[in-house]
N, C-alpha and C. Protein backbone atom coordinates (compact mmCIF):
# COMPACT_ATOMS: atom_id res chain seq x y z
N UNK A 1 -0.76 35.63 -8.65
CA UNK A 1 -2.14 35.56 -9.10
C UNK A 1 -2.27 34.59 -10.27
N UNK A 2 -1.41 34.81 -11.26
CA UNK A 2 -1.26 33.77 -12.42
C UNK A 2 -1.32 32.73 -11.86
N UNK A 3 -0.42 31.81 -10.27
CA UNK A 3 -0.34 30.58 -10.70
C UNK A 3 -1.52 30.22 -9.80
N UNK A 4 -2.30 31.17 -9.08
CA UNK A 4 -3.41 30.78 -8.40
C UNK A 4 -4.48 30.01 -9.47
N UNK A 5 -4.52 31.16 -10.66
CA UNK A 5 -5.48 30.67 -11.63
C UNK A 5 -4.93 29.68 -12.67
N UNK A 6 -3.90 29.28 -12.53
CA UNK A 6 -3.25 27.97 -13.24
C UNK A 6 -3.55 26.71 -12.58
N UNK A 7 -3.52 27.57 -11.24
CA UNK A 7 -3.77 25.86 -10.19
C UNK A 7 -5.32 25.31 -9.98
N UNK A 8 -5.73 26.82 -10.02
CA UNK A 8 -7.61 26.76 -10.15
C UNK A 8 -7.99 25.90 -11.36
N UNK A 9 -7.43 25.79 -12.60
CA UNK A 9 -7.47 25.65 -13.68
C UNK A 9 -7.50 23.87 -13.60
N UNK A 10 -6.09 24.18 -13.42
CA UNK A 10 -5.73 22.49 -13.00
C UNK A 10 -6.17 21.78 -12.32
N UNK A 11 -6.74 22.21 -11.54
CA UNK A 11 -7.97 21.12 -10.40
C UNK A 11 -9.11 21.01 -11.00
N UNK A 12 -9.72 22.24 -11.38
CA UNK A 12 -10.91 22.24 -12.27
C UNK A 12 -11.04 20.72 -13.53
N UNK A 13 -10.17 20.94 -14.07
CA UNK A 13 -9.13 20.01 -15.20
C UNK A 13 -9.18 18.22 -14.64
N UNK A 14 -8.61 18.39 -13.67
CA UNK A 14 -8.28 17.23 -13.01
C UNK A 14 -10.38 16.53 -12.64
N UNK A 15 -10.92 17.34 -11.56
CA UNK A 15 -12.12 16.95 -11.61
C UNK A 15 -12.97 16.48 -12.53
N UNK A 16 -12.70 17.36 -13.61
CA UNK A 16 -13.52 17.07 -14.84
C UNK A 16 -13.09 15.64 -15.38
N UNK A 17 -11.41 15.12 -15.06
CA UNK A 17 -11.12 14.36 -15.75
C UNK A 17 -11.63 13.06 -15.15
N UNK A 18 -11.59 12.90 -13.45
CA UNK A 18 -11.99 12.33 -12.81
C UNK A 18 -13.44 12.12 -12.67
N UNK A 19 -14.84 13.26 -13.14
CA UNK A 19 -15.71 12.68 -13.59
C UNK A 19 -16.08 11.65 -14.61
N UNK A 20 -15.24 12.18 -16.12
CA UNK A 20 -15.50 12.04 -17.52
C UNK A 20 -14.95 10.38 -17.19
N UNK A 21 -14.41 10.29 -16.46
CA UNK A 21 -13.87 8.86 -16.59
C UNK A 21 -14.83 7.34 -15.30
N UNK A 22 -15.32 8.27 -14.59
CA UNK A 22 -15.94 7.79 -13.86
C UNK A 22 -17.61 7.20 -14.11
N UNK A 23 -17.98 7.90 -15.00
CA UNK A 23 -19.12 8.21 -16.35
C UNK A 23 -18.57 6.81 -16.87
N UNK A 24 -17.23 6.86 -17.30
CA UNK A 24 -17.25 5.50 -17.96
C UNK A 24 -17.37 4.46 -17.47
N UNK A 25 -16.43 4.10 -16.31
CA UNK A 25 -16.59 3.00 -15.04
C UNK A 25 -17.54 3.13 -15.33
N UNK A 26 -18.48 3.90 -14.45
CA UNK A 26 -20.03 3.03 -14.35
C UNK A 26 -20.92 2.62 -14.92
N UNK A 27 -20.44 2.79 -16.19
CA UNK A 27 -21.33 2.61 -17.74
C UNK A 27 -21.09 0.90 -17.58
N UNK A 28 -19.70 0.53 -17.71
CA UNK A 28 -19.34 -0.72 -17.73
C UNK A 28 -19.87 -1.48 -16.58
N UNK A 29 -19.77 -1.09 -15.40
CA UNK A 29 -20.08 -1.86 -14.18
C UNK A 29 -21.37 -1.82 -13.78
N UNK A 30 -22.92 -1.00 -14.39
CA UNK A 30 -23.91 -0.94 -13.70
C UNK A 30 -24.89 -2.06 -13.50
N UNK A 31 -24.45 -3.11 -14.59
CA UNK A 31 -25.47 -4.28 -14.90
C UNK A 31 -24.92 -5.35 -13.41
N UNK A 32 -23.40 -5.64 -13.19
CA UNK A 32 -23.58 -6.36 -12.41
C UNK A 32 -23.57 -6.15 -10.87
N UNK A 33 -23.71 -4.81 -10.57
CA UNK A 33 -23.76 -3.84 -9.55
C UNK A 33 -25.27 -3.83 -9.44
N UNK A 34 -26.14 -4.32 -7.96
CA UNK A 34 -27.48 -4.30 -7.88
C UNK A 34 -27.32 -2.63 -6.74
N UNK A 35 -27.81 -1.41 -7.45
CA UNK A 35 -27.50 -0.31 -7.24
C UNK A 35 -28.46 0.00 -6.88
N UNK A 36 -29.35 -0.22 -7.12
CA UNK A 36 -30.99 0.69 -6.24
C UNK A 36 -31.03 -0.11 -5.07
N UNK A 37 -30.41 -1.20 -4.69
CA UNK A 37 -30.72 -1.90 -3.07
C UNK A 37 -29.49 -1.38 -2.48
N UNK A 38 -28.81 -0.35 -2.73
CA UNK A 38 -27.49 0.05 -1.99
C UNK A 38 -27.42 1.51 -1.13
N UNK A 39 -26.54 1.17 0.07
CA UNK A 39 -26.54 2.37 0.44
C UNK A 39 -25.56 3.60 -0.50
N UNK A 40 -25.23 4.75 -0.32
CA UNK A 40 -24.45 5.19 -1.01
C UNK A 40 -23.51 6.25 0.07
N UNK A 41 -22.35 6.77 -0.51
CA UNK A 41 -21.79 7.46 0.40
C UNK A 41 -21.59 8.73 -0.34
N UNK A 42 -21.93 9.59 -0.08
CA UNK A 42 -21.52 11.28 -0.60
C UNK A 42 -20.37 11.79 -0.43
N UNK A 43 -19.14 12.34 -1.25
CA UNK A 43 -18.46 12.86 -0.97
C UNK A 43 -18.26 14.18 -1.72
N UNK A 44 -18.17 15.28 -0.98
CA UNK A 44 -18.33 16.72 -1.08
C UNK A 44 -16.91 17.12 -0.98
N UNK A 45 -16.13 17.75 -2.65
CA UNK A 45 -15.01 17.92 -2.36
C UNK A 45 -14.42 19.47 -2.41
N UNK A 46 -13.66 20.34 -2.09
CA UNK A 46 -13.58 21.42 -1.87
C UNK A 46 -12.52 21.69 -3.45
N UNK A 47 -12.20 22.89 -3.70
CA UNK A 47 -11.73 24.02 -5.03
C UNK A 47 -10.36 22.82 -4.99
N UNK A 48 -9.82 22.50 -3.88
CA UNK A 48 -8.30 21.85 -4.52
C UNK A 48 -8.23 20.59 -4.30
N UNK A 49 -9.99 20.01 -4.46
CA UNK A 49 -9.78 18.49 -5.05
C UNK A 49 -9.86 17.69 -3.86
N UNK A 50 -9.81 18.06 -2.54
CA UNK A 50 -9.87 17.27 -1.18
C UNK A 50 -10.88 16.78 -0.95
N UNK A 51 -11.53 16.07 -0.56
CA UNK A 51 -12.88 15.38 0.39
C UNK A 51 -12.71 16.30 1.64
N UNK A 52 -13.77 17.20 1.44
CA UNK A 52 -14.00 18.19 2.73
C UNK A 52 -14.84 17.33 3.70
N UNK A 53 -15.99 16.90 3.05
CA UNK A 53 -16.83 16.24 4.14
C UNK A 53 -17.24 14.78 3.22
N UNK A 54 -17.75 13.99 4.12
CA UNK A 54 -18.46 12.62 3.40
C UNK A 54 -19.69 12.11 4.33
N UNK A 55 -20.72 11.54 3.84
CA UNK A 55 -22.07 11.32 4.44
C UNK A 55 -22.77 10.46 3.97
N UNK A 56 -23.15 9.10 4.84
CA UNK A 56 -24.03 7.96 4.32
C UNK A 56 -25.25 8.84 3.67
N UNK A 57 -25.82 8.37 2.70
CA UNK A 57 -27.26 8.99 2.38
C UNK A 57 -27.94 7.57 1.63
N UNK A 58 -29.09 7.53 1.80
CA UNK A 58 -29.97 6.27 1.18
C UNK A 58 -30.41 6.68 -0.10
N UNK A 59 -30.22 7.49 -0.84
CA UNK A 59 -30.59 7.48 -2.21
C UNK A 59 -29.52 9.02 -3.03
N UNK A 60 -29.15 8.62 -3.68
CA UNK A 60 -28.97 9.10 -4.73
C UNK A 60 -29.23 10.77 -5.18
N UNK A 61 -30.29 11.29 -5.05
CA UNK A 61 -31.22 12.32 -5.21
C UNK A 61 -30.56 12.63 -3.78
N UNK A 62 -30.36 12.11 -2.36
CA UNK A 62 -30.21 12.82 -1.54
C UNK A 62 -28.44 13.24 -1.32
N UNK A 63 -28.06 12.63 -2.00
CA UNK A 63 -26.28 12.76 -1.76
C UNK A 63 -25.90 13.81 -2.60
N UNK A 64 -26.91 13.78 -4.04
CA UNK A 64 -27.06 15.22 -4.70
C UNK A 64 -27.60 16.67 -3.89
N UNK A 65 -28.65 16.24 -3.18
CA UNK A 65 -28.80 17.82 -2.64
C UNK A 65 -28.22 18.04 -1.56
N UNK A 66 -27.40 17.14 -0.60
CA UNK A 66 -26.41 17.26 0.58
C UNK A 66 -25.18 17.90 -0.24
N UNK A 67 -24.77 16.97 -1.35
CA UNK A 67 -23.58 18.06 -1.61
C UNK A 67 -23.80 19.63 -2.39
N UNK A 68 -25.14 19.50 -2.89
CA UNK A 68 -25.35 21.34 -3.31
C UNK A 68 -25.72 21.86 -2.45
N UNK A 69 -26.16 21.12 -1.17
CA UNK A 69 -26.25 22.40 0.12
C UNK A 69 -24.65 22.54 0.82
N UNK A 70 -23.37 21.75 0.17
CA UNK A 70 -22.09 22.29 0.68
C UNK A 70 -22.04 23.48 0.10
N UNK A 71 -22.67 23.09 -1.26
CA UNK A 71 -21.95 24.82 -2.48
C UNK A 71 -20.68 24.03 -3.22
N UNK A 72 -20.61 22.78 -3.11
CA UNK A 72 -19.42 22.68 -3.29
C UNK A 72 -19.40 21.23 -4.67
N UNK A 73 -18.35 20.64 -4.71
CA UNK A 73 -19.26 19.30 -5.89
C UNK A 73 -18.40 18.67 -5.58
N UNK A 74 -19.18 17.19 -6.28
CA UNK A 74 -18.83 15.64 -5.57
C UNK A 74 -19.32 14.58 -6.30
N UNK A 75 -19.29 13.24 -5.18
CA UNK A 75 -19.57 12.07 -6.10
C UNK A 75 -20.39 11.34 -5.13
N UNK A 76 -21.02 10.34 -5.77
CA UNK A 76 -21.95 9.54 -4.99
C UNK A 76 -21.33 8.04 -5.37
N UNK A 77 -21.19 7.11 -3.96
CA UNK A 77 -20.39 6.06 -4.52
C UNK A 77 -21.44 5.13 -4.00
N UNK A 78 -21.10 3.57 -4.16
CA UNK A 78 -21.56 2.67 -3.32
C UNK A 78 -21.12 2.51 -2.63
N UNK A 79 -21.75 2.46 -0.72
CA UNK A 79 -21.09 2.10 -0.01
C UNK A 79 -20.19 1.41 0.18
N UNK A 80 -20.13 -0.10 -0.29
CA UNK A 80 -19.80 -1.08 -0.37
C UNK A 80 -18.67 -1.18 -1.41
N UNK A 81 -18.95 -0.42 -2.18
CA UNK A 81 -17.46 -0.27 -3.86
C UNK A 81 -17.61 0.95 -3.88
N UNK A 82 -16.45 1.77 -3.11
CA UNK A 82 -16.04 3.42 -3.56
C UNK A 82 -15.63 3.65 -4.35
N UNK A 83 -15.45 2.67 -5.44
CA UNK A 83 -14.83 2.59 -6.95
C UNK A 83 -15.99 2.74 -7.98
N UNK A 84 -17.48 2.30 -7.61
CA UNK A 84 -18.41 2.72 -8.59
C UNK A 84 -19.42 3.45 -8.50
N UNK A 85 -18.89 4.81 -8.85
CA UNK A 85 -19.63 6.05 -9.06
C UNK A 85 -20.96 6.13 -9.62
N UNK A 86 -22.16 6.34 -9.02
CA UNK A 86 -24.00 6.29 -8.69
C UNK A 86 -24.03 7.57 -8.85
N UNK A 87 -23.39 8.58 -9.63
CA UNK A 87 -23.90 9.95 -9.54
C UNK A 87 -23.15 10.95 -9.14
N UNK A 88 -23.04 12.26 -9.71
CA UNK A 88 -22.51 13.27 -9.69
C UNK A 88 -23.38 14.62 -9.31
N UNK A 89 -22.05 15.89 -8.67
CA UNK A 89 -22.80 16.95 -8.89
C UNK A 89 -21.64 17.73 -8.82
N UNK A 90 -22.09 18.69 -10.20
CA UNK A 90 -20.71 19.24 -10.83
C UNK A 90 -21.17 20.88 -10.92
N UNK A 91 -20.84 21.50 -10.46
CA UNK A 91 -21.63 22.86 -11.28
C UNK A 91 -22.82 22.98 -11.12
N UNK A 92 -23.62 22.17 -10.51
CA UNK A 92 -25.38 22.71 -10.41
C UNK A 92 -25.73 21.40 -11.61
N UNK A 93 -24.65 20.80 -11.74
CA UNK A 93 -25.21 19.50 -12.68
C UNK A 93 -25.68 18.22 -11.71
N UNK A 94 -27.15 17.86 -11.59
CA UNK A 94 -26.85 16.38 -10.92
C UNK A 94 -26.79 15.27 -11.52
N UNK A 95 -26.16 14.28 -11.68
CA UNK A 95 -26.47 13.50 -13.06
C UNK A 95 -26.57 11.76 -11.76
N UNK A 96 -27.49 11.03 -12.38
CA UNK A 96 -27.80 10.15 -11.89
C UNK A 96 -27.47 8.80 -12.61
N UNK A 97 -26.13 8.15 -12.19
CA UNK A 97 -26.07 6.81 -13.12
C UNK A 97 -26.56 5.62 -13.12
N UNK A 98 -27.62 5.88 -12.23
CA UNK A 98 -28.58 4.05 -12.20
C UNK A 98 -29.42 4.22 -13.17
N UNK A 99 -29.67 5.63 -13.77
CA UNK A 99 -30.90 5.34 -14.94
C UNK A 99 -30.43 5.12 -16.32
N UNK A 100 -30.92 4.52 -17.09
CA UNK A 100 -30.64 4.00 -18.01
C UNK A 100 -29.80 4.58 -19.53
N UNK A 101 -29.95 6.23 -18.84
CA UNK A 101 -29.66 7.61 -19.76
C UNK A 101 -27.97 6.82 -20.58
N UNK A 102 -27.81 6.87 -21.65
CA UNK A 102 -26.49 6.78 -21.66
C UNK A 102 -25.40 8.03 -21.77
N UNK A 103 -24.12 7.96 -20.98
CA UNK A 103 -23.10 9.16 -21.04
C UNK A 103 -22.16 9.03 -22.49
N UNK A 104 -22.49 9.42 -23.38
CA UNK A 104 -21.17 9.43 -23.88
C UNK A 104 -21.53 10.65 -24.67
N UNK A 105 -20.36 11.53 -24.79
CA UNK A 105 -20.49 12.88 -25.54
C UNK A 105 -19.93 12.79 -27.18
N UNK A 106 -21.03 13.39 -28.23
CA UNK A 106 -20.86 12.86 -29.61
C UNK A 106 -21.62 14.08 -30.51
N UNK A 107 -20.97 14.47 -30.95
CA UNK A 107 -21.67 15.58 -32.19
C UNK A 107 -22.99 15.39 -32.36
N UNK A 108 -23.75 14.06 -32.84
CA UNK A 108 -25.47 14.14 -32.91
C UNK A 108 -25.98 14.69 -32.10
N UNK A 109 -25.81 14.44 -30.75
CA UNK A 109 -26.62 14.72 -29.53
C UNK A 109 -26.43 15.94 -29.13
N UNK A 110 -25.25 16.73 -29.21
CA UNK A 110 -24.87 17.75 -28.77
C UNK A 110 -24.62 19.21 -29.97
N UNK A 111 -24.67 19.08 -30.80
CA UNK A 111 -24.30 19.73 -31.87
C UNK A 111 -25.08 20.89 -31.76
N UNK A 112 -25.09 22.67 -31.46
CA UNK A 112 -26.14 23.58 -31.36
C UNK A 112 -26.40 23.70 -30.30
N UNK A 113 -26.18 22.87 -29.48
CA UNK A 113 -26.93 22.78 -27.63
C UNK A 113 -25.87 22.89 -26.51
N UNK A 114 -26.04 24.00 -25.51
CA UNK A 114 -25.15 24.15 -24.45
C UNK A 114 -24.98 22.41 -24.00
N UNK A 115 -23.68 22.17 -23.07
CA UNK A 115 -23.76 21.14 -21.99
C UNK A 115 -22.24 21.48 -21.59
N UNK A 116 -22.63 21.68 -19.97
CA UNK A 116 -21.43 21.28 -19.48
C UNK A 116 -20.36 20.37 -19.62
N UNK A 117 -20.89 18.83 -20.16
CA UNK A 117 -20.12 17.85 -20.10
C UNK A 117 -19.30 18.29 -21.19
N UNK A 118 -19.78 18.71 -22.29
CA UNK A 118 -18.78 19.44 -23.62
C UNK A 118 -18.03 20.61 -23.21
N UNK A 119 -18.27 21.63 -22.43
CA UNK A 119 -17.27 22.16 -21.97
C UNK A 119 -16.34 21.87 -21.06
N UNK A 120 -16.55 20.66 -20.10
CA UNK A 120 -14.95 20.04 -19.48
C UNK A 120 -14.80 19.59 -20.48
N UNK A 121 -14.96 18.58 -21.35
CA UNK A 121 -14.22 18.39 -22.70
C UNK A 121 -13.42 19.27 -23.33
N UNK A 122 -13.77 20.46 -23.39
CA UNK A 122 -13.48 21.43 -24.35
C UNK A 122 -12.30 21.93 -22.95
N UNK A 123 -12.43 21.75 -21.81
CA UNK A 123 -11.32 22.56 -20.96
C UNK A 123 -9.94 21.37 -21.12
N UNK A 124 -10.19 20.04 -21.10
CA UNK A 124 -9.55 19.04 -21.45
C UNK A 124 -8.46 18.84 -22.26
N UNK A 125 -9.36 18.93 -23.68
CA UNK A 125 -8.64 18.93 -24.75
C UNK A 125 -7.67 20.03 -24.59
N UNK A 126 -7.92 21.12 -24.48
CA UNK A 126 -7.41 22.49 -24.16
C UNK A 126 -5.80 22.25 -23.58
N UNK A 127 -6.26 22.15 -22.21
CA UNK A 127 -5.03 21.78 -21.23
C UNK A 127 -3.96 20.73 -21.91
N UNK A 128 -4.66 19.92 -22.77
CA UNK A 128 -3.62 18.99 -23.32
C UNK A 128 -3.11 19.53 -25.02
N UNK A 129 -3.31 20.86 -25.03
CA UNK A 129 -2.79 21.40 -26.63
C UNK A 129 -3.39 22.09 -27.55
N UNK A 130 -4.87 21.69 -27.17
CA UNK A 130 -5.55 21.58 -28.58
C UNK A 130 -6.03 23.55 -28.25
N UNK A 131 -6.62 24.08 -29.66
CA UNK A 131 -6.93 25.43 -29.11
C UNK A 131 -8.28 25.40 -29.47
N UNK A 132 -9.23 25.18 -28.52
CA UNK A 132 -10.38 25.19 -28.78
C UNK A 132 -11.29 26.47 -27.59
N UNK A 133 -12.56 26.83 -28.37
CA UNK A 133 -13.37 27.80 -27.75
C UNK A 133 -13.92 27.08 -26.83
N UNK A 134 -13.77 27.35 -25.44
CA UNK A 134 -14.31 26.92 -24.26
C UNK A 134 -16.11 27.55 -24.02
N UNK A 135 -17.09 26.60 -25.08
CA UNK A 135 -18.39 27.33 -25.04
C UNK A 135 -19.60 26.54 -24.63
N UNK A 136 -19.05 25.11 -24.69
CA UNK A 136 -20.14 24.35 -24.13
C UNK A 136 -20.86 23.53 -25.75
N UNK A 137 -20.86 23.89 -26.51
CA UNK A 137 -21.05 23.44 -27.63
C UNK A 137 -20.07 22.53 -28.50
N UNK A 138 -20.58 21.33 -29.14
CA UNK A 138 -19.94 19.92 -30.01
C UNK A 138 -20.17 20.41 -30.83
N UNK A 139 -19.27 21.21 -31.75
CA UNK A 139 -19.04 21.56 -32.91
C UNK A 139 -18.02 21.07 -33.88
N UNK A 140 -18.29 21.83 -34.76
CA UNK A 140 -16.81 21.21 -35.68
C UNK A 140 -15.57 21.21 -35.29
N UNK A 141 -15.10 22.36 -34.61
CA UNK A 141 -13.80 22.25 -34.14
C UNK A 141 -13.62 20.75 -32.76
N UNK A 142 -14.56 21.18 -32.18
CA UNK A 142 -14.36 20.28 -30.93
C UNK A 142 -14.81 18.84 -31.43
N UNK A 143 -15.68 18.46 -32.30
CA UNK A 143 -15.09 17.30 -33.23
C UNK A 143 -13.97 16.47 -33.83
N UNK A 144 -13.65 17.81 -34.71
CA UNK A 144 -11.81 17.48 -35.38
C UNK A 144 -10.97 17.31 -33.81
N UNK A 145 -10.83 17.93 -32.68
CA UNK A 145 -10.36 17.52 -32.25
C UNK A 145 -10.09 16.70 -31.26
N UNK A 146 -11.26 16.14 -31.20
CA UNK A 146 -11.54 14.54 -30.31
C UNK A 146 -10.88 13.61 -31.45
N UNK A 147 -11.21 13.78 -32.81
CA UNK A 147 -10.90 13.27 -34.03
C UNK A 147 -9.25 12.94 -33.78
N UNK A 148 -8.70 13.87 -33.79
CA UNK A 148 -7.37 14.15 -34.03
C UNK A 148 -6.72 13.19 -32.61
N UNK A 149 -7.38 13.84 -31.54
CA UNK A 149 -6.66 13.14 -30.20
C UNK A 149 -6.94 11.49 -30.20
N UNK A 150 -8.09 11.17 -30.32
CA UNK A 150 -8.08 9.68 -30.85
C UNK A 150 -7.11 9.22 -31.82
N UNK A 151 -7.18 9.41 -33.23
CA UNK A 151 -6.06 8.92 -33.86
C UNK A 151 -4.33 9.06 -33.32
N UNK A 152 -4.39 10.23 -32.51
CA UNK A 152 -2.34 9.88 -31.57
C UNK A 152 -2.80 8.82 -30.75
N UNK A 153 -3.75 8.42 -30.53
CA UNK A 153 -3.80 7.65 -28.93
C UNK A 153 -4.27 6.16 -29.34
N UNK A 154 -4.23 6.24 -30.91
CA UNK A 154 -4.41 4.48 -31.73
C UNK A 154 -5.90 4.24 -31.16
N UNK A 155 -6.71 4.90 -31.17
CA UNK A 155 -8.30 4.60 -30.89
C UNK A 155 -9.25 4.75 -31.61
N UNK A 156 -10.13 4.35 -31.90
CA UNK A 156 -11.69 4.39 -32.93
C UNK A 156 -11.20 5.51 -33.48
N UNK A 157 -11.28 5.95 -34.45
CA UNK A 157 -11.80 7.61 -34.94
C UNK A 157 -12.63 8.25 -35.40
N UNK A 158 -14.04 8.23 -34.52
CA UNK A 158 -15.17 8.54 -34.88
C UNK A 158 -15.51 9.98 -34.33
N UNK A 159 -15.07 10.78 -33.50
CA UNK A 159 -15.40 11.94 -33.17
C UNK A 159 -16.72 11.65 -31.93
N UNK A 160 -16.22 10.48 -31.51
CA UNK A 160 -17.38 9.99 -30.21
C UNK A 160 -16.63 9.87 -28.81
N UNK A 161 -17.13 10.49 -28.13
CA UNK A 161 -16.45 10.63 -26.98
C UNK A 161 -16.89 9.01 -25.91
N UNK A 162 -16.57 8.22 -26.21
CA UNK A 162 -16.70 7.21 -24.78
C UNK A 162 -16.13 6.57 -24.50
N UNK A 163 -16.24 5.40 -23.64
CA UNK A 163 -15.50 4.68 -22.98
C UNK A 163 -14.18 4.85 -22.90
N UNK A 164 -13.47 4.42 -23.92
CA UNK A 164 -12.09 4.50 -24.69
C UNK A 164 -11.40 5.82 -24.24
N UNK A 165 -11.88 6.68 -24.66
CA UNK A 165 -11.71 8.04 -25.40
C UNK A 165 -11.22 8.63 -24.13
N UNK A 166 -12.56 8.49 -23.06
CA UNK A 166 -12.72 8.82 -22.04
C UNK A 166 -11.29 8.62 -20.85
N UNK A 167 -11.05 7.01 -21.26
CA UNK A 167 -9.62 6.87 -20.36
C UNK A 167 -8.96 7.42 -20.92
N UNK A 168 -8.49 7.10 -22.20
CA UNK A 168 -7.23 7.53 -22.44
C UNK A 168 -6.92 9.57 -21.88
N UNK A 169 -8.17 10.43 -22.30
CA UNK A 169 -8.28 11.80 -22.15
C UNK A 169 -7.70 11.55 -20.57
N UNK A 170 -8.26 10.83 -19.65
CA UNK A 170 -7.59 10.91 -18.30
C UNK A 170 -6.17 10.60 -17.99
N UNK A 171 -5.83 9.68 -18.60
CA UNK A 171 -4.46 9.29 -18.62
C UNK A 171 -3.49 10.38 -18.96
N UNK A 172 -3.65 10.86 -20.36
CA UNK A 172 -2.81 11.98 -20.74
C UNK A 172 -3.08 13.19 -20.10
N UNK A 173 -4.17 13.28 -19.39
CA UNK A 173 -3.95 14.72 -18.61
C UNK A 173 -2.94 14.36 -17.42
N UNK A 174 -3.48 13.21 -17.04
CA UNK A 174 -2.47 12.78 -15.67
C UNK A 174 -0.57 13.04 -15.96
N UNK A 175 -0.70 12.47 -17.15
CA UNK A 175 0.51 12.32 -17.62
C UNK A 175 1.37 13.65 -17.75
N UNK A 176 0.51 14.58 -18.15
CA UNK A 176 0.97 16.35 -18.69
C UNK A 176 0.95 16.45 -17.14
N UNK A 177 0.47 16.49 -16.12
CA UNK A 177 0.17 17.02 -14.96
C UNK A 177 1.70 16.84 -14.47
C-alpha cells in the first residue's frame, strides 16, 4: 500500500513537473508560434502518466472539455509542434496559453490566496527535500524555499518562480527520480 501511494505520489510529482515546465516553453515560444490559426491535438493522460487517449480538436476550450469529460488530465499541443503546449487541464484547472495571462508563480500574486499551481510547487519542492505545508498558499516558508533552491542551482534569487526556476525544478526532480 505504501509503495502504491509513493508511486501515486511520484507521478502526481512528475506531471506537475511536466506542466510547470511546459508553462515555461510556451511562455518563450508563443510570439513566434501563430496559435489561434492552428489545429490542436488533446492528449488525455491516465494516474501513471500514459496517453490513454488523444483527439484532433479545433480550439483550445474544446480539448479542455474533451479531456474533463475523460475525468482524467492532459495537454493541448499544436498539431503541427507536439512540443508547444496551448493549454492544460490539471485537477479541474483549465488554463489557456494563447492569452496573454502571464504564468509565473511569485509571492505578490499569490500570497493569502489558494492556487493549485502553488501547491504542485509546494508537492515539488517537497519531493526534492524541502519540508513544506502542502496548502496551496505562497507564503513565507514556500518563499524561503524557492529562495534557498535557487541559490544551490546558481539562479536569480528572488523567490520568483519562472522560466529558469521552472527548468531547473524539472531537472532535479528528474534527476532524484
Amino acid at each position: 500500500m505504501k509503495l502504491l501511494k509513493k508511486s501515486t505520489l511520484f507521478i502526481t510529482l512528475v506531471l506537475s513537473i511536466i506542466i510547470l515546465f511546459s508553462i515555461s516553453s510556451f511562455a518563450q515560444n508563443y510570439q513566434s508560434n501563430n496559435i489561434k490559426d492552428s489545429k490542436y491535438i488533446a492528449y488525455a493522460y491516465n494516474d501513471k502518466g500514459a496517453v490513454e487517449e488523444k483527439k484532433v480538436v479545433s480550439t483550445i476550450q474544446e480539448g479542455n472539455n474533451w479531456i474533463k469529460s475523460k475525468g482524467i488530465r492532459g495537454i493541448i499541443c499544436l498539431k503541427n509542434n507536439s512540443k508547444t503546449v496551448a493549454g492544460i487541464e490539471l485537477e479541474g484547472i483549465a488554463i489557456d496559453f494563447t492569452s496573454n495571462q502571464k504564468y509565473v508563480i511569485n509571492m505578490k500574486y499569490y500570497k493569502n490566496k489558494y492556487d493549485k499551481k502553488v501547491l504542485a510547487l509546494q508537492k515539488i519542492l517537497n519531493y526534492l527535500g524541502f519540508k513544506l505545508k502542502e496548502d496551496g498558499y505562497y507564503g513565507e516558508n514556500t518563499y524561503y524555499a524557492v529562495k534557498k533552491f535557487q541559490a544551490k542551482e546558481h539562479l536569480t534569487v528572488d523567490g520568483i518562480v519562472g522560466k529558469n526556476t521552472l527548468e531547473c525544478l524539472a531537472c532535479a526532480a528528474k534527476i532524484k527520480s
